[in-house]
C-alpha atoms as a PDB file:
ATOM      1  CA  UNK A   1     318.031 143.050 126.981  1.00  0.00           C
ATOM      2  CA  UNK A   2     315.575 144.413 129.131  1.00  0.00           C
ATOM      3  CA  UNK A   3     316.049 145.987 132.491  1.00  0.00           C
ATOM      4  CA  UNK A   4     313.770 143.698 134.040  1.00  0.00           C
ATOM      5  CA  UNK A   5     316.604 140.448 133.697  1.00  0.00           C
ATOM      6  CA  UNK A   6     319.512 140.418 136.040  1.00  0.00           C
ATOM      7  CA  UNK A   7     322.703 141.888 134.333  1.00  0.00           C
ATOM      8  CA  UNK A   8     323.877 138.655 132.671  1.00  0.00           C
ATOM      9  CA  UNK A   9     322.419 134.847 131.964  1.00  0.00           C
ATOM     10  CA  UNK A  10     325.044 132.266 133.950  1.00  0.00           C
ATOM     11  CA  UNK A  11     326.237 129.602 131.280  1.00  0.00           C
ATOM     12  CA  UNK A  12     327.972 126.333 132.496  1.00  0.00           C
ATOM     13  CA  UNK A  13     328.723 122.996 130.342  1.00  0.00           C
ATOM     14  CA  UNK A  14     326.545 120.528 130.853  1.00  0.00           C
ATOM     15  CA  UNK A  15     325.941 116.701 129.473  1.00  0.00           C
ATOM     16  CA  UNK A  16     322.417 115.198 130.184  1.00  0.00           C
ATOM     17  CA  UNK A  17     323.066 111.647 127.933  1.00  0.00           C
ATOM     18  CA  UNK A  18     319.471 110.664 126.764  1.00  0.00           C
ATOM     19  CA  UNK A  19     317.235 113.367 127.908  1.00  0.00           C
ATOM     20  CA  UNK A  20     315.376 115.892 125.395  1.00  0.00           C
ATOM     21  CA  UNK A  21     316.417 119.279 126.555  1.00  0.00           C
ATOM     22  CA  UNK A  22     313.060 121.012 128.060  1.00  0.00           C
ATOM     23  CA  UNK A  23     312.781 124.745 129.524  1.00  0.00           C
ATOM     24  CA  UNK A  24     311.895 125.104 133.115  1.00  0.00           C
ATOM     25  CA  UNK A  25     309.852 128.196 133.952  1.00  0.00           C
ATOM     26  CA  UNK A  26     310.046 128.554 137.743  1.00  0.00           C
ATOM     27  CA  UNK A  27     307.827 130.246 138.942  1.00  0.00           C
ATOM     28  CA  UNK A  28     307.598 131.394 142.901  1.00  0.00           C
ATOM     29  CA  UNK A  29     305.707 133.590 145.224  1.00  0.00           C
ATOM     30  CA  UNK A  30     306.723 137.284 143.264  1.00  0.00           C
ATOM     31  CA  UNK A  31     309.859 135.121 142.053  1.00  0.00           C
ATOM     32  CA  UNK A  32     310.316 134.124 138.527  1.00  0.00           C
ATOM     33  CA  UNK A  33     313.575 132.188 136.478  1.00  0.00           C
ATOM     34  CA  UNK A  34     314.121 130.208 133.270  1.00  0.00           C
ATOM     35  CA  UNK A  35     316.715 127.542 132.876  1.00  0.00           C
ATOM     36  CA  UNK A  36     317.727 125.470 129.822  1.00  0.00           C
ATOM     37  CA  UNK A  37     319.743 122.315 128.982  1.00  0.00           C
ATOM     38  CA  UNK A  38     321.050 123.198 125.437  1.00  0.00           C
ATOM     39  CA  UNK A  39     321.988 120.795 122.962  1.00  0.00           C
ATOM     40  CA  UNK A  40     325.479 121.713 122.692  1.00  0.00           C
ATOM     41  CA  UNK A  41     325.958 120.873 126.477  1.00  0.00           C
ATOM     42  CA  UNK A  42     325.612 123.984 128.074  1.00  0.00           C
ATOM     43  CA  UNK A  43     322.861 125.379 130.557  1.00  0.00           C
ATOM     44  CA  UNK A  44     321.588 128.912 130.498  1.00  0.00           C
ATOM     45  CA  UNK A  45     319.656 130.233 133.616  1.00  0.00           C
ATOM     46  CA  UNK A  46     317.959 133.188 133.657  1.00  0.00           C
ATOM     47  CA  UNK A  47     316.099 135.268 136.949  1.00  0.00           C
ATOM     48  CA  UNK A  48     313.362 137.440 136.024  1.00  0.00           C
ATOM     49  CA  UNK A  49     312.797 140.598 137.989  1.00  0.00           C
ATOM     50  CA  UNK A  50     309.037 140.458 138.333  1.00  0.00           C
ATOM     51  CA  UNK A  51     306.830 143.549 138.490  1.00  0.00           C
ATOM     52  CA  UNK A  52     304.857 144.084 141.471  1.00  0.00           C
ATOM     53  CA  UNK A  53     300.922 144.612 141.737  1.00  0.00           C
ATOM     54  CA  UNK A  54     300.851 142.887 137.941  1.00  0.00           C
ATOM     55  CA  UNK A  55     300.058 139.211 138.010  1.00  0.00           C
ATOM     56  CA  UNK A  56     302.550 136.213 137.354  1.00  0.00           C
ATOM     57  CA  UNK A  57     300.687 135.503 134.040  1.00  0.00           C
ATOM     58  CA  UNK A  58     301.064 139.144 132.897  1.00  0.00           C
ATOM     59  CA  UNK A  59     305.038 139.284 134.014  1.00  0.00           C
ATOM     60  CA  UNK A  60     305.545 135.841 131.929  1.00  0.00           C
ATOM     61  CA  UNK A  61     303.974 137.400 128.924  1.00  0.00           C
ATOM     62  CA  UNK A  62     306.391 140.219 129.296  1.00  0.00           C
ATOM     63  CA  UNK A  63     309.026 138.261 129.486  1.00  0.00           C
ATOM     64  CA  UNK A  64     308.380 136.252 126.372  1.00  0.00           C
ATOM     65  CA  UNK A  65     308.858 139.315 124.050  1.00  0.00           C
ATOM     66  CA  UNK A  66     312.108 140.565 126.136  1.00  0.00           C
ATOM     67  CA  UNK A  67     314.009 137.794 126.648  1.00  0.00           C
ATOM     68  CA  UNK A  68     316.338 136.118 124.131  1.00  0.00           C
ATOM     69  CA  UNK A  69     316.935 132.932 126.248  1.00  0.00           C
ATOM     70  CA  UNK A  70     312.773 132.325 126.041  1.00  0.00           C
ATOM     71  CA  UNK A  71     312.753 133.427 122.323  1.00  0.00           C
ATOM     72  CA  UNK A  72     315.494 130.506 121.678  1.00  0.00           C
ATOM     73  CA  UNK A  73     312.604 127.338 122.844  1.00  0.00           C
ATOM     74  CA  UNK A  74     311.709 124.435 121.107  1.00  0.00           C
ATOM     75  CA  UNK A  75     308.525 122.977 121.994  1.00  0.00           C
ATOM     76  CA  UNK A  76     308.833 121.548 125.102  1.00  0.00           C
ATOM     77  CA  UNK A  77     308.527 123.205 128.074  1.00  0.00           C
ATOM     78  CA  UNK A  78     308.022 122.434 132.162  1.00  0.00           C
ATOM     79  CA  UNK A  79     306.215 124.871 134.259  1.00  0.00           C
ATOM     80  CA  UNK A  80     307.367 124.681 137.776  1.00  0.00           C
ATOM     81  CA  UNK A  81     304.943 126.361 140.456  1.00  0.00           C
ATOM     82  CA  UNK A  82     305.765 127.032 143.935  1.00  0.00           C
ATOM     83  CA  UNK A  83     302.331 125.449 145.392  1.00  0.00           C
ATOM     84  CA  UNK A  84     300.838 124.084 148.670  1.00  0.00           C
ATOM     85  CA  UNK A  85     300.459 120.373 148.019  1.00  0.00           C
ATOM     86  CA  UNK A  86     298.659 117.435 149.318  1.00  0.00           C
ATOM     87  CA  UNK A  87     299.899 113.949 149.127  1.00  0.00           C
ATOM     88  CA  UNK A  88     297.551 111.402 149.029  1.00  0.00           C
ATOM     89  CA  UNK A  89     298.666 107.519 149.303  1.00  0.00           C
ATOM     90  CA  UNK A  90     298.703 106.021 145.447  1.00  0.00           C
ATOM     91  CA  UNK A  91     296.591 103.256 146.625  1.00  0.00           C
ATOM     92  CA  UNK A  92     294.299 105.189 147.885  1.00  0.00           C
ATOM     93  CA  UNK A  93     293.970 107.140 144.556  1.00  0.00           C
ATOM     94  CA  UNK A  94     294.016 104.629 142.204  1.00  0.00           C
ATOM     95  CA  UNK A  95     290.798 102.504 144.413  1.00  0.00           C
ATOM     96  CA  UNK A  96     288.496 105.533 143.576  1.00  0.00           C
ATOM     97  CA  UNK A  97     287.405 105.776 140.126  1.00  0.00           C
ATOM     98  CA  UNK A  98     286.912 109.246 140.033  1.00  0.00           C
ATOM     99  CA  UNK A  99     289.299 110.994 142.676  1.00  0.00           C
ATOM    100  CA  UNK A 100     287.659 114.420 143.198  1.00  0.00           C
ATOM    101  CA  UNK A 101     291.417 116.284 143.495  1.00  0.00           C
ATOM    102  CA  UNK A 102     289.622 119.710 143.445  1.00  0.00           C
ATOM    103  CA  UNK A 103     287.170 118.556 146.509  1.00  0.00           C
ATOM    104  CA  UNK A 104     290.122 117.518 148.304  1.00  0.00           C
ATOM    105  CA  UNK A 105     292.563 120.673 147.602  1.00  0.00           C
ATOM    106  CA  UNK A 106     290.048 123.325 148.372  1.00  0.00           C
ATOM    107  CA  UNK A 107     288.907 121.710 151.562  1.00  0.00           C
ATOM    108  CA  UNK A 108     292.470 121.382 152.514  1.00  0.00           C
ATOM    109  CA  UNK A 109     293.626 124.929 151.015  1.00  0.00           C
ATOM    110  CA  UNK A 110     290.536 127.859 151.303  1.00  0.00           C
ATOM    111  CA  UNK A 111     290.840 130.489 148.920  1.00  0.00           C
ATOM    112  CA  UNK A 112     292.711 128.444 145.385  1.00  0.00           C
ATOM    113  CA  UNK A 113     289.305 127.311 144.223  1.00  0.00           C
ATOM    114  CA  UNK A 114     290.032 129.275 141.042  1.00  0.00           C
ATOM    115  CA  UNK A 115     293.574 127.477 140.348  1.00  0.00           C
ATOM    116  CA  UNK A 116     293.641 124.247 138.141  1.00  0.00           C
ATOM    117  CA  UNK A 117     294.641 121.450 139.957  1.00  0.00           C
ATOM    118  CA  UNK A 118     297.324 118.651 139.223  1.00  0.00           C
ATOM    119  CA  UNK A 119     297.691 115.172 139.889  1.00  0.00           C
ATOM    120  CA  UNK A 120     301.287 113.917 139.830  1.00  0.00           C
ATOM    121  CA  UNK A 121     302.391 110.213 140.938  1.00  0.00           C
ATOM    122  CA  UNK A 122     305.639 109.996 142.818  1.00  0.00           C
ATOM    123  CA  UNK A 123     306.215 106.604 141.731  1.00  0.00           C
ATOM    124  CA  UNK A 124     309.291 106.279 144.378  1.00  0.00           C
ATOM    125  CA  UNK A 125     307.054 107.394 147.294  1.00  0.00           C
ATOM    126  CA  UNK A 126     303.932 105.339 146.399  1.00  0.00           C
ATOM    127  CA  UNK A 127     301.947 108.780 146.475  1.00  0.00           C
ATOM    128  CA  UNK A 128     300.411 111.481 144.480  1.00  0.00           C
ATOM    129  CA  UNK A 129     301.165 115.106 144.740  1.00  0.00           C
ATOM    130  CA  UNK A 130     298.132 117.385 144.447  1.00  0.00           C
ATOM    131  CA  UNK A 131     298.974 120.478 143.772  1.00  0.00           C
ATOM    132  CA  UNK A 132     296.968 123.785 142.014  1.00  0.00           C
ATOM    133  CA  UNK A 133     298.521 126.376 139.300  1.00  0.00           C
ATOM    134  CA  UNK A 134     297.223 129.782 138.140  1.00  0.00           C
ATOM    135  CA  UNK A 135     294.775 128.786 135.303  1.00  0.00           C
ATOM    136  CA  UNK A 136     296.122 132.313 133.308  1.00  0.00           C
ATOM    137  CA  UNK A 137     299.640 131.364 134.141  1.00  0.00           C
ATOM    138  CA  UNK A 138     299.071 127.975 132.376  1.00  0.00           C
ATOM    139  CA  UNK A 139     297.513 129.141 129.636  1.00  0.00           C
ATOM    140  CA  UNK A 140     300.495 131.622 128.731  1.00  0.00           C
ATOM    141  CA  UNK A 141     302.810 128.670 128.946  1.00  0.00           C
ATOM    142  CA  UNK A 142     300.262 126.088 126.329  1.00  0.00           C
ATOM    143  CA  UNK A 143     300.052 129.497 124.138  1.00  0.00           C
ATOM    144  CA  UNK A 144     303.748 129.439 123.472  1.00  0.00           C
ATOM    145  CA  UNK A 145     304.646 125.350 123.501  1.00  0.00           C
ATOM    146  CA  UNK A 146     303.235 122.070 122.327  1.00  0.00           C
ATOM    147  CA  UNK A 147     304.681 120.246 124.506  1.00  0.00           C
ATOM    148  CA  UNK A 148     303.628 121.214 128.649  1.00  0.00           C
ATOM    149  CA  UNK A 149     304.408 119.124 131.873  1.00  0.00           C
ATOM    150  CA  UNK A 150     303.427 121.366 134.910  1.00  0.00           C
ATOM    151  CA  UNK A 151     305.442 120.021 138.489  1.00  0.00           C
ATOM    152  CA  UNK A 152     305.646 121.317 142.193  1.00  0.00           C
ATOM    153  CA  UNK A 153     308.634 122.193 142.591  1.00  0.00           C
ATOM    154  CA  UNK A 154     309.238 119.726 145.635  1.00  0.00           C
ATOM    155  CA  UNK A 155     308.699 116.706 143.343  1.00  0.00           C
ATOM    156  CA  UNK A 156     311.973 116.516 141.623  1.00  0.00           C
ATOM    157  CA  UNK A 157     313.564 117.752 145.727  1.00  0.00           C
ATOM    158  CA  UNK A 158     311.640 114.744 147.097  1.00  0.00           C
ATOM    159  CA  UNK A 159     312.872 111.790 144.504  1.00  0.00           C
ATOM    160  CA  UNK A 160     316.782 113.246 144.598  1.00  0.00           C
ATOM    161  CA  UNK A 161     316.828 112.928 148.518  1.00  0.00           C
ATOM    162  CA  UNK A 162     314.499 109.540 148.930  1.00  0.00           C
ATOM    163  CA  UNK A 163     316.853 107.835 146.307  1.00  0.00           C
ATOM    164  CA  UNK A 164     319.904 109.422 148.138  1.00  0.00           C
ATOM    165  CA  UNK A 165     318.476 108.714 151.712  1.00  0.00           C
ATOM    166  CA  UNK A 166     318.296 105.190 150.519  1.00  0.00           C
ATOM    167  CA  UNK A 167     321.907 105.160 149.206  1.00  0.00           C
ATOM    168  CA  UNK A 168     323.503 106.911 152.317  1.00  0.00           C
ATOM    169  CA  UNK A 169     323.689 105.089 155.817  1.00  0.00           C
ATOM    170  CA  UNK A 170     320.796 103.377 157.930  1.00  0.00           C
ATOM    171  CA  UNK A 171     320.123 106.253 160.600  1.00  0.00           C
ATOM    172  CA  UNK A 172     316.983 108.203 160.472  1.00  0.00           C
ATOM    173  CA  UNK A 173     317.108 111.281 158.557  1.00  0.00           C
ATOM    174  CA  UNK A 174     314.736 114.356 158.602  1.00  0.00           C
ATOM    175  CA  UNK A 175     315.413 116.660 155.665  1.00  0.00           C
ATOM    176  CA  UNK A 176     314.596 120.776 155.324  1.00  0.00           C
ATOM    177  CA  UNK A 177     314.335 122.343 151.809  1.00  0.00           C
ATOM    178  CA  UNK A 178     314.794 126.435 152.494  1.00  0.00           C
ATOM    179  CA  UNK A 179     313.351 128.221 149.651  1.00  0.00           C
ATOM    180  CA  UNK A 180     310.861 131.431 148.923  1.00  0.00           C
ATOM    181  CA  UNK A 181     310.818 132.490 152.287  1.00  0.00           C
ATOM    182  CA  UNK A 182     309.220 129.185 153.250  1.00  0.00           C
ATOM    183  CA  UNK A 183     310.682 125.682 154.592  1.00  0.00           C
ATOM    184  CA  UNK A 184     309.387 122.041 153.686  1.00  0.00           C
ATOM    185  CA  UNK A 185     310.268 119.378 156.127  1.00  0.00           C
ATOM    186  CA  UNK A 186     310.056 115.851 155.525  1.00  0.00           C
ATOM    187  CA  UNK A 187     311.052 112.634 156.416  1.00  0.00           C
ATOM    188  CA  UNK A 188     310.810 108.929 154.506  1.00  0.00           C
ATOM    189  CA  UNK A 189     310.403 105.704 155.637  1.00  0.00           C
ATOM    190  CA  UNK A 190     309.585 102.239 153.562  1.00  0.00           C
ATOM    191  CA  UNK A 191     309.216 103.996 150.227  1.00  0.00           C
ATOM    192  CA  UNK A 192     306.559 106.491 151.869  1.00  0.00           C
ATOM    193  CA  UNK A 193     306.257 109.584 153.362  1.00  0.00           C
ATOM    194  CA  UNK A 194     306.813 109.501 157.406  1.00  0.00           C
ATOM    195  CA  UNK A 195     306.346 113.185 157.421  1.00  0.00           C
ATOM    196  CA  UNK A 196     305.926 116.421 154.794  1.00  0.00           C
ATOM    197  CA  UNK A 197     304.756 119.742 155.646  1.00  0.00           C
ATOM    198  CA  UNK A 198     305.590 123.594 154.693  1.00  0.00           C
ATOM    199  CA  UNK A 199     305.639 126.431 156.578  1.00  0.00           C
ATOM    200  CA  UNK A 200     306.901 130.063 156.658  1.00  0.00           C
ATOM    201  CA  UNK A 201     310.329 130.358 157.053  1.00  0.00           C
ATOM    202  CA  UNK A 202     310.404 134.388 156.658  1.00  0.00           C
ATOM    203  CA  UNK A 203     312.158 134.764 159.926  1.00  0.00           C
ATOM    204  CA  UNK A 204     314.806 132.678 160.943  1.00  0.00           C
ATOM    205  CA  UNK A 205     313.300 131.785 164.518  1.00  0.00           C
ATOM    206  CA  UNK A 206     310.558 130.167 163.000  1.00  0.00           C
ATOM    207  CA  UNK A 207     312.557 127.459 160.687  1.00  0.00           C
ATOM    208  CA  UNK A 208     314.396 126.950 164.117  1.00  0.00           C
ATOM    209  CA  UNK A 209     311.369 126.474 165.755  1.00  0.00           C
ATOM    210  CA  UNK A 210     309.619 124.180 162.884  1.00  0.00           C
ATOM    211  CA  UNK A 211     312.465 122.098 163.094  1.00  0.00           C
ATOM    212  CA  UNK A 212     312.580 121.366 166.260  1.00  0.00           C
ATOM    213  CA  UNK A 213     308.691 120.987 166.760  1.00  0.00           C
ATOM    214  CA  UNK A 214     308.610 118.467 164.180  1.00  0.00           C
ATOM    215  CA  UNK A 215     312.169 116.634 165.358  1.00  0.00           C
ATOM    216  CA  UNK A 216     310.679 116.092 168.742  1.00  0.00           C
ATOM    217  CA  UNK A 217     307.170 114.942 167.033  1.00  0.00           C
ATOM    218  CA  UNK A 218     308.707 112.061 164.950  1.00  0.00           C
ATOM    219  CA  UNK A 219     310.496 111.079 168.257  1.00  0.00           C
ATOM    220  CA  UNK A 220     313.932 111.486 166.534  1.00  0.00           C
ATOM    221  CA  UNK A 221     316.797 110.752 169.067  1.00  0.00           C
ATOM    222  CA  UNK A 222     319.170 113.760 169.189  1.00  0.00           C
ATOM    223  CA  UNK A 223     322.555 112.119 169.150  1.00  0.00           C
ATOM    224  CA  UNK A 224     321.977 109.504 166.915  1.00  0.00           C
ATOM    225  CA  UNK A 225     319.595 111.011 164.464  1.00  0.00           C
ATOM    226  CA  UNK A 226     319.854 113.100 161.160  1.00  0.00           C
ATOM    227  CA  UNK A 227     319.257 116.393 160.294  1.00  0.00           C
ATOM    228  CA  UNK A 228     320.012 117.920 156.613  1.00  0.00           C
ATOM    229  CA  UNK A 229     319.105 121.412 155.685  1.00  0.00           C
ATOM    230  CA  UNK A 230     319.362 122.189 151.691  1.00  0.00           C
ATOM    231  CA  UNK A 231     318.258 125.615 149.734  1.00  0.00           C
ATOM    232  CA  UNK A 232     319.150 129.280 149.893  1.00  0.00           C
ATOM    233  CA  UNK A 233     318.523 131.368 153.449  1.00  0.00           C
ATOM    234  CA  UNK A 234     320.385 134.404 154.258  1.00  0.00           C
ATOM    235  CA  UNK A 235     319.960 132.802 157.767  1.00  0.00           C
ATOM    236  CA  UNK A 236     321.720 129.418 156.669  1.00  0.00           C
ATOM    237  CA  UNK A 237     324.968 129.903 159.239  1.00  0.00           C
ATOM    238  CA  UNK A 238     322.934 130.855 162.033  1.00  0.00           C
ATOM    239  CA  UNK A 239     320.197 128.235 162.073  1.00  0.00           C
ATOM    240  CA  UNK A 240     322.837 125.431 161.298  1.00  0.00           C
ATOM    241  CA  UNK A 241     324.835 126.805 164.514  1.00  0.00           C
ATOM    242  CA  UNK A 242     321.600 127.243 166.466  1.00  0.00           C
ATOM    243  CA  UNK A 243     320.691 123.507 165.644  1.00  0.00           C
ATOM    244  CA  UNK A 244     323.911 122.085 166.184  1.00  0.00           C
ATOM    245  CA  UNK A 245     323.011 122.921 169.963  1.00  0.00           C
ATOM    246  CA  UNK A 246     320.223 121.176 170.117  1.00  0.00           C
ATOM    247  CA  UNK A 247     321.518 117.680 167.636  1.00  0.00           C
ATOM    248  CA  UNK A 248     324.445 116.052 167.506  1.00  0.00           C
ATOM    249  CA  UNK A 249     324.220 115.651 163.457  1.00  0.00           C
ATOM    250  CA  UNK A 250     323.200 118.282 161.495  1.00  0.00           C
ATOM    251  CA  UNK A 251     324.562 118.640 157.964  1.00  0.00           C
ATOM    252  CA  UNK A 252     324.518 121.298 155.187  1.00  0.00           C
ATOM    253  CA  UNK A 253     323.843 119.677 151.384  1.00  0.00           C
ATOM    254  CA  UNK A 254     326.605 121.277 149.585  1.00  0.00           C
ATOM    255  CA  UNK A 255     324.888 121.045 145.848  1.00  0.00           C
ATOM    256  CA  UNK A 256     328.389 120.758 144.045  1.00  0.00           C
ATOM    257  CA  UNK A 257     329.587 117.947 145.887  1.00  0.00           C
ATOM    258  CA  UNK A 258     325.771 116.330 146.534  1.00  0.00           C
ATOM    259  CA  UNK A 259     325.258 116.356 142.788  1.00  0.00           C
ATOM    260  CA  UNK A 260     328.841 114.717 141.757  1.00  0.00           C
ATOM    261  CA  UNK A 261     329.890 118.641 140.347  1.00  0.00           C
ATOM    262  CA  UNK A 262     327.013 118.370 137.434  1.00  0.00           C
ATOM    263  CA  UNK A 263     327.649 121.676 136.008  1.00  0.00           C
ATOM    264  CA  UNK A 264     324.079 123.151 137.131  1.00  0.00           C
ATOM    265  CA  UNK A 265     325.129 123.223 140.368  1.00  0.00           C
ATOM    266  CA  UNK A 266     327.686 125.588 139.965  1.00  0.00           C
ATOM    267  CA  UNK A 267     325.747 128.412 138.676  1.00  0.00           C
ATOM    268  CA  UNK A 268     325.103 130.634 141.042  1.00  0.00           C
ATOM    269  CA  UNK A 269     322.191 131.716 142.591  1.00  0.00           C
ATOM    270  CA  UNK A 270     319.904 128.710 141.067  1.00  0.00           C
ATOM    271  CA  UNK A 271     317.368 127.092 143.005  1.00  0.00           C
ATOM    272  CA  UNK A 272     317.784 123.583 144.253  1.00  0.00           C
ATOM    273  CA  UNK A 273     314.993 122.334 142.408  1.00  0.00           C
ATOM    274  CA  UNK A 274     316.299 123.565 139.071  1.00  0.00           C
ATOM    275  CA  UNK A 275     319.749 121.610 139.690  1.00  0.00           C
ATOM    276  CA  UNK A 276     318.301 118.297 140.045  1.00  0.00           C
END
């Protein structure tokens, strides 16, 4: 295998009843993984050590003649992008007969006006997530499957903790998704959106700062209020400590027990988004 793959491809038993097994290409800011639901039950995940100064498109291409797990595919595939996105209210997109998504993403993000754009409902949320993907990075996926769906990677993040929000308790939650050195905050209310946003996490005094900011914004009450942090920071510990001075409820998703012990959760060093 080639040196650019970590040193071995975690494996865990898995059982998805009903759903077609489809491989997720992840792909981040100068972070890339695979992971596949197999038909005999188990689930392969794979990190890719990208090369820097060549672009995502070219270190995918690599990566299709090197690596066994992508050489084992079937058709179907789902290319998940680490993306700014814009939600726009599903009413609002469906009353205009010809939403202009790229008018609306580059006025709202300068310098993507060369990325593809997507338009994905979030039929829990009554919204649409706008979000834009590397036209060459696209094109490397469609060369090598039939069968493309392209996501944010928030999208699957946002329905798991909506439908769980809904399922757990009556208090006011704000929830904080730590991933690629960034942090997305957001908060539901009524089937909508209260509050999403993402910002740069790179340094653990600004996620503490963020999250704060925005608690005080939404007028959250600190003793009766939620806070729940998910995701991978090497800073986890010390912002959860840091908060818990500030808010009387701040809680740590533990993936294994938040996902009922579905075996994806228990490989290590997968993203959130992947496990869901």
């Amino acid at each position: 295998m080639s040196e650019n793959f970590e040193n071995k491809v975690s494996s865990q038993r898995v059982v998805r009843r009903g759903i077609v097994p489809r491989l997720n290409i992840r792909v981040g800011y100068g972070t890339m993984s695979f992971f596949l639901p197999k038909a005999d039950g188990t689930v392969e995940y794979q990190p890719y050590t990208v090369k820097s100064g060549v672009s995502m498109a070219a270190n995918l291409r690599t990566a299709f003649r090197e690596s066994d797990l992508l050489r084992e595919r079937d058709d179907r595939a789902m290319l998940s992008v680490v993306s700014p996105v814009v939600l726009v209210p599903i009413d609002e997109y469906m009353d205009q007969e010809n939403f202009d998504v790229d008018t609306l993403y580059n006025h709202t993000f300068t310098g993507r006006e060369q990325e593809e754009k997507i338009a994905n409902v979030l039929p829990d949320l009554s919204a649409v997530a706008v979000f834009g993907v590397n036209k060459d990075l696209k094109l490397v996926v469609e060369d090598h499957f039939a069968d493309v769906r392209i996501q944010n990677i928030m999208q699957p993040v946002w329905t798991h903790l909506y439908r769980r929000s809904v399922l757990v308790g009556q208090r006011r939650k704000l929830y904080a998704y730590l991933h690629d050195s960034k942090i997305d905050i957001f908060s539901f209310q009524q089937r909508r959106f209260r509050f999403a946003n993402t910002f740069d996490a790179s340094h653990s005094h600004d996620a503490l700062y963020y999250l704060l900011f925005t608690w005080k914004q939404l007028g959250l009450s600190n003793e009766d209020d939620e806070l729940h942090l998910v995701g991978k920071s090497e800073h986890m510990e010390w912002l959860t400590t840091k908060l818990k001075s500030y808010l009387r409820r701040v809680y740590t998703l533990n993936p294994v027990a938040d996902l009922n012990r579905a075996p994806a959760s228990m490989v290590e060093g997968m993203e959130y988004d992947l496990m869901i």
